[in-house]
C-alpha atoms as a PDB file:
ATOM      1  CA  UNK A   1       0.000   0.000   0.000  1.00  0.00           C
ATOM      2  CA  UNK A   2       1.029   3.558  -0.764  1.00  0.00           C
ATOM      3  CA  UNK A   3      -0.326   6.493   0.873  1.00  0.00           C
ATOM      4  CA  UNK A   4       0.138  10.175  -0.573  1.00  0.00           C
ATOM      5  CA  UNK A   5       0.014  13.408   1.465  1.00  0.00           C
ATOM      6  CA  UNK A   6      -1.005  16.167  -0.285  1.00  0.00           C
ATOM      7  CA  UNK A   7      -0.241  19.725   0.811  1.00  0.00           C
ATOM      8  CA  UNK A   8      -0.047  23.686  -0.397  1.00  0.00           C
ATOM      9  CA  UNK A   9      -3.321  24.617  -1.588  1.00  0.00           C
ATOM     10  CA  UNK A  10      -5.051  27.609  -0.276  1.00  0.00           C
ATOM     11  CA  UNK A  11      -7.168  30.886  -1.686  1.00  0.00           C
ATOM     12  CA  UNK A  12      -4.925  32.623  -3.980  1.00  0.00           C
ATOM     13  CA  UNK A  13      -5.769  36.213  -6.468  1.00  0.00           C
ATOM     14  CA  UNK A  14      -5.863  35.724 -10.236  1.00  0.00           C
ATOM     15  CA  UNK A  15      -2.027  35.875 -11.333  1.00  0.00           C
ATOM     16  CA  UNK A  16      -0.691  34.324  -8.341  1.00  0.00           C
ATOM     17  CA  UNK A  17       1.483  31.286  -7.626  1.00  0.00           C
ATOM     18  CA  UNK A  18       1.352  28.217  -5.380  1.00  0.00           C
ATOM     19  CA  UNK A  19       3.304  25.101  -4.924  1.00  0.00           C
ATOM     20  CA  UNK A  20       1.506  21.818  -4.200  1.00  0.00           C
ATOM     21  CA  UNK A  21       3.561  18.730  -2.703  1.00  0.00           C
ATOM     22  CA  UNK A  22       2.980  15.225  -2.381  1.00  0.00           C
ATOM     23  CA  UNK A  23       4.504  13.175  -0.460  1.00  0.00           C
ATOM     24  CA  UNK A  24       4.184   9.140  -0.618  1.00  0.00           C
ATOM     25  CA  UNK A  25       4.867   6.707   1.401  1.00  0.00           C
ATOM     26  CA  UNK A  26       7.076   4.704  -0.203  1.00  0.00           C
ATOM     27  CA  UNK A  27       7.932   3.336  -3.304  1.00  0.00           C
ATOM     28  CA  UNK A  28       7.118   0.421  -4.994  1.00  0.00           C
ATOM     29  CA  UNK A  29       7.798  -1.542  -8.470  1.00  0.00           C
ATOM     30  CA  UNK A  30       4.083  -1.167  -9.186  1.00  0.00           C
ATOM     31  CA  UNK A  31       4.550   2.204  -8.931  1.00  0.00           C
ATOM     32  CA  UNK A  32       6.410   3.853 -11.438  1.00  0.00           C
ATOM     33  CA  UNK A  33       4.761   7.657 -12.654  1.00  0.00           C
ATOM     34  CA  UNK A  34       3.072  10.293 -10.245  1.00  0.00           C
ATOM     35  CA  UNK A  35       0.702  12.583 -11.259  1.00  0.00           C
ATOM     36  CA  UNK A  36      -2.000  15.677 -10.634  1.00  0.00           C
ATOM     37  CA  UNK A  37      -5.733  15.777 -11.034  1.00  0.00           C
ATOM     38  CA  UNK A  38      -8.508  18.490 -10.526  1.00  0.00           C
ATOM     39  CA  UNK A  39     -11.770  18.048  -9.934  1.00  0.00           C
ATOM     40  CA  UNK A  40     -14.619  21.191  -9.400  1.00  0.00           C
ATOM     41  CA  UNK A  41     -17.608  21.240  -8.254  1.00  0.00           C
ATOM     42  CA  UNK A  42     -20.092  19.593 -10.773  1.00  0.00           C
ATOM     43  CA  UNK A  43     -17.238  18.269 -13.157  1.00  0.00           C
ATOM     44  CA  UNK A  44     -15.535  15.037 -13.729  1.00  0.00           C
ATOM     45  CA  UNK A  45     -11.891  15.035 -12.553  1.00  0.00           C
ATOM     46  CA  UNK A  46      -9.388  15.793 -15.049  1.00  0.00           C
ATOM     47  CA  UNK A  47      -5.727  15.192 -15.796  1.00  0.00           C
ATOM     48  CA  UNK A  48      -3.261  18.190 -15.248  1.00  0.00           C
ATOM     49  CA  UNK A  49      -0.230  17.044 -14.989  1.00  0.00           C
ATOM     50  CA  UNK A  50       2.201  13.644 -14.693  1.00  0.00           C
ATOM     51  CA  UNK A  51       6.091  12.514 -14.042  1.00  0.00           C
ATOM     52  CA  UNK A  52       8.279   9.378 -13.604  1.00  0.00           C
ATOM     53  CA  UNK A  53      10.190   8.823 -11.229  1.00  0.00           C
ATOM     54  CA  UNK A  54      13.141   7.994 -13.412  1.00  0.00           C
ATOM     55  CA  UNK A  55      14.115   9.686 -16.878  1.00  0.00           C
ATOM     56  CA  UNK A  56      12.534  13.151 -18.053  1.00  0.00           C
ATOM     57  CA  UNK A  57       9.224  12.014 -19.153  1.00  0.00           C
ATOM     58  CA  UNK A  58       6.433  14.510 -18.450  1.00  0.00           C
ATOM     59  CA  UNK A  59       2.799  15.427 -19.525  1.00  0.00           C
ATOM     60  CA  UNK A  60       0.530  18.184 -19.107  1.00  0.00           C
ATOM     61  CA  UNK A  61      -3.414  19.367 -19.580  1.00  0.00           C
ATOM     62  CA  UNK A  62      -3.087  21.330 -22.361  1.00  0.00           C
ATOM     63  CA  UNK A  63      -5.084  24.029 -20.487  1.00  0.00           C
ATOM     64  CA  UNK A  64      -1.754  24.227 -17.917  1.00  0.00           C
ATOM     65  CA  UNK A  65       1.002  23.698 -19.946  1.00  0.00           C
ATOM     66  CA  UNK A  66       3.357  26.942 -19.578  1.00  0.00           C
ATOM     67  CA  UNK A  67       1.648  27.908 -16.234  1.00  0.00           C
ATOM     68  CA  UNK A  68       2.321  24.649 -14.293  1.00  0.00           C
ATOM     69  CA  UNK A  69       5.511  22.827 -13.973  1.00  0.00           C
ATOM     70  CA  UNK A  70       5.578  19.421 -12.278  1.00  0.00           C
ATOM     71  CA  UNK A  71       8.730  17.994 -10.383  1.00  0.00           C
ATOM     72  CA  UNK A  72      10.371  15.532  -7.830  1.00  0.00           C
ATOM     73  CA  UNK A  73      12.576  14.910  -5.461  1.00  0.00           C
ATOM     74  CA  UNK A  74      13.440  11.248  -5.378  1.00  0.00           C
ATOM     75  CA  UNK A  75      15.350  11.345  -2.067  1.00  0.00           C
ATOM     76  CA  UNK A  76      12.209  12.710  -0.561  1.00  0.00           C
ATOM     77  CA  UNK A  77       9.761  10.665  -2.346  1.00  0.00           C
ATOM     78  CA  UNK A  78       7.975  13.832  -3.049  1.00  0.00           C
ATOM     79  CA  UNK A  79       6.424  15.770  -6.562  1.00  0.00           C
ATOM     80  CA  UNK A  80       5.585  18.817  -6.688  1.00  0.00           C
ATOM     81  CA  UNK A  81       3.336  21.248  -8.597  1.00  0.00           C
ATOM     82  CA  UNK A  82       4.127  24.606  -9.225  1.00  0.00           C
ATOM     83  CA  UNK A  83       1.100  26.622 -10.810  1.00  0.00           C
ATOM     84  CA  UNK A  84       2.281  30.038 -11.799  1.00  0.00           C
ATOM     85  CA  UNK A  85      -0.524  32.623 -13.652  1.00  0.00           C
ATOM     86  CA  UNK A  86      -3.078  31.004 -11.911  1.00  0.00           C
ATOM     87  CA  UNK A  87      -6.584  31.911 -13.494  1.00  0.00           C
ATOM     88  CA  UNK A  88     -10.066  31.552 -11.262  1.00  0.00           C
ATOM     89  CA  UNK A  89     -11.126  28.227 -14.127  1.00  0.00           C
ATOM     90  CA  UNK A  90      -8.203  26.340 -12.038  1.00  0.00           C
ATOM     91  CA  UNK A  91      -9.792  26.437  -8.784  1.00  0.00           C
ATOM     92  CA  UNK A  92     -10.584  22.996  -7.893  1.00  0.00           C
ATOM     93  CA  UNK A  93      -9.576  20.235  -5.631  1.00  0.00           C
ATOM     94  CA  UNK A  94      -6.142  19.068  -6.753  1.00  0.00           C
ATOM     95  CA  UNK A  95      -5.711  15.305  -6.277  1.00  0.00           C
ATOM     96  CA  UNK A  96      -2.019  13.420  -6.397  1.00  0.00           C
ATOM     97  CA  UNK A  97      -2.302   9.913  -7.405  1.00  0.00           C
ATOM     98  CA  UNK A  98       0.142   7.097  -8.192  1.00  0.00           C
ATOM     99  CA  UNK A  99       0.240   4.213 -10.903  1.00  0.00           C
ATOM    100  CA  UNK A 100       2.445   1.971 -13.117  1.00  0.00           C
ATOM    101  CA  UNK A 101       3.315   4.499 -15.974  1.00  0.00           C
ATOM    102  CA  UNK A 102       1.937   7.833 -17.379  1.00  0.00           C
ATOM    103  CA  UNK A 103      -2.097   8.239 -18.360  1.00  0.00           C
ATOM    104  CA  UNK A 104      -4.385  10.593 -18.268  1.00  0.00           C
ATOM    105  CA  UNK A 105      -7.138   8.478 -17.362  1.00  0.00           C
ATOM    106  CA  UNK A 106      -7.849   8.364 -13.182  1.00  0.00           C
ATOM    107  CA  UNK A 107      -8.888   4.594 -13.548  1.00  0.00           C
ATOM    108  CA  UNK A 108      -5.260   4.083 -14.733  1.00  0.00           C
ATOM    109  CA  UNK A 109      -4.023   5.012 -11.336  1.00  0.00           C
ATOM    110  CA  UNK A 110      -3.946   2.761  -7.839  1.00  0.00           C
ATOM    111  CA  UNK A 111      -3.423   5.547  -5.141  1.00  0.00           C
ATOM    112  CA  UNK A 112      -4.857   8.692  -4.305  1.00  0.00           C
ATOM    113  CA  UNK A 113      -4.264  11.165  -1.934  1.00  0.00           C
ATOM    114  CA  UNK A 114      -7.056  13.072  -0.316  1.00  0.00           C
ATOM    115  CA  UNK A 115      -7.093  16.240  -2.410  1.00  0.00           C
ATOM    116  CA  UNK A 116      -6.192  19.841  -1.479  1.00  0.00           C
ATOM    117  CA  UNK A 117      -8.248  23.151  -2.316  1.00  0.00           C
ATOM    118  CA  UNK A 118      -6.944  25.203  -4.306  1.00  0.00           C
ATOM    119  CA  UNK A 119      -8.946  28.602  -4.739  1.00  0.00           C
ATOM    120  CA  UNK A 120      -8.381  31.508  -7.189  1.00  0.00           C
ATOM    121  CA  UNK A 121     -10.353  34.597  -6.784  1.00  0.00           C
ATOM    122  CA  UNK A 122     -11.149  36.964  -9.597  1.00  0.00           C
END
């Protein structure tokens, strides 16, 4: 079992920046790309954003890419999301999740953290 801690969202003016972290548990072999989805109120949840934990391989929403930047730090067992330009359409709950390799598709995934708010006022 994995368990992810997110952390870092808050209520935030148009054009700001925050940093969201997630920290897991551990690793495992099943577990091999981390990544970030939103869900607001009355939607479905969408992919934003996804990394492995070895080699340069990233993704992105097309609605985030050039605002958001996701990273890691392997010796902490940690990713990050830095949103930058942050617009009042990305307020949502932000969910980290784990899985075997990169998708944009929450079924693909077998952990989830328990989502942090992140709110963006006009």
């Amino acid at each position: 079992q994995v368990q992810l801690i997110e952390s870092g969202g808050g209520l935030v003016q148009a054009g700001a920046s925050l940093r969201l972290s997630c920290a897991a548990s551990r690793r495992t072999f099943s577990v091999n790309a981390m990544a970030w989805f939103r869900q607001a109120p009355g939607k479905e949840r969408e992919f934003v954003a996804a990394i492995k934990w070895r080699g340069d391989s990233t993704n992105y929403a097309d609605s985030v890419k050039g605002r958001f930047t996701i990273s890691r730090d392997n010796t902490k067992n940690t990713v990050y999301l830095q949103m930058n330009s942050l617009k009042p359409e990305d307020t949502a709950v932000y969910y980290c999740a784990a899985g075997p390799r990169i998708n944009t598709t929450p079924s693909m995934y077998d952990y989830w953290g328990q989502g942090t708010q992140v709110t963006v006022s006009s």
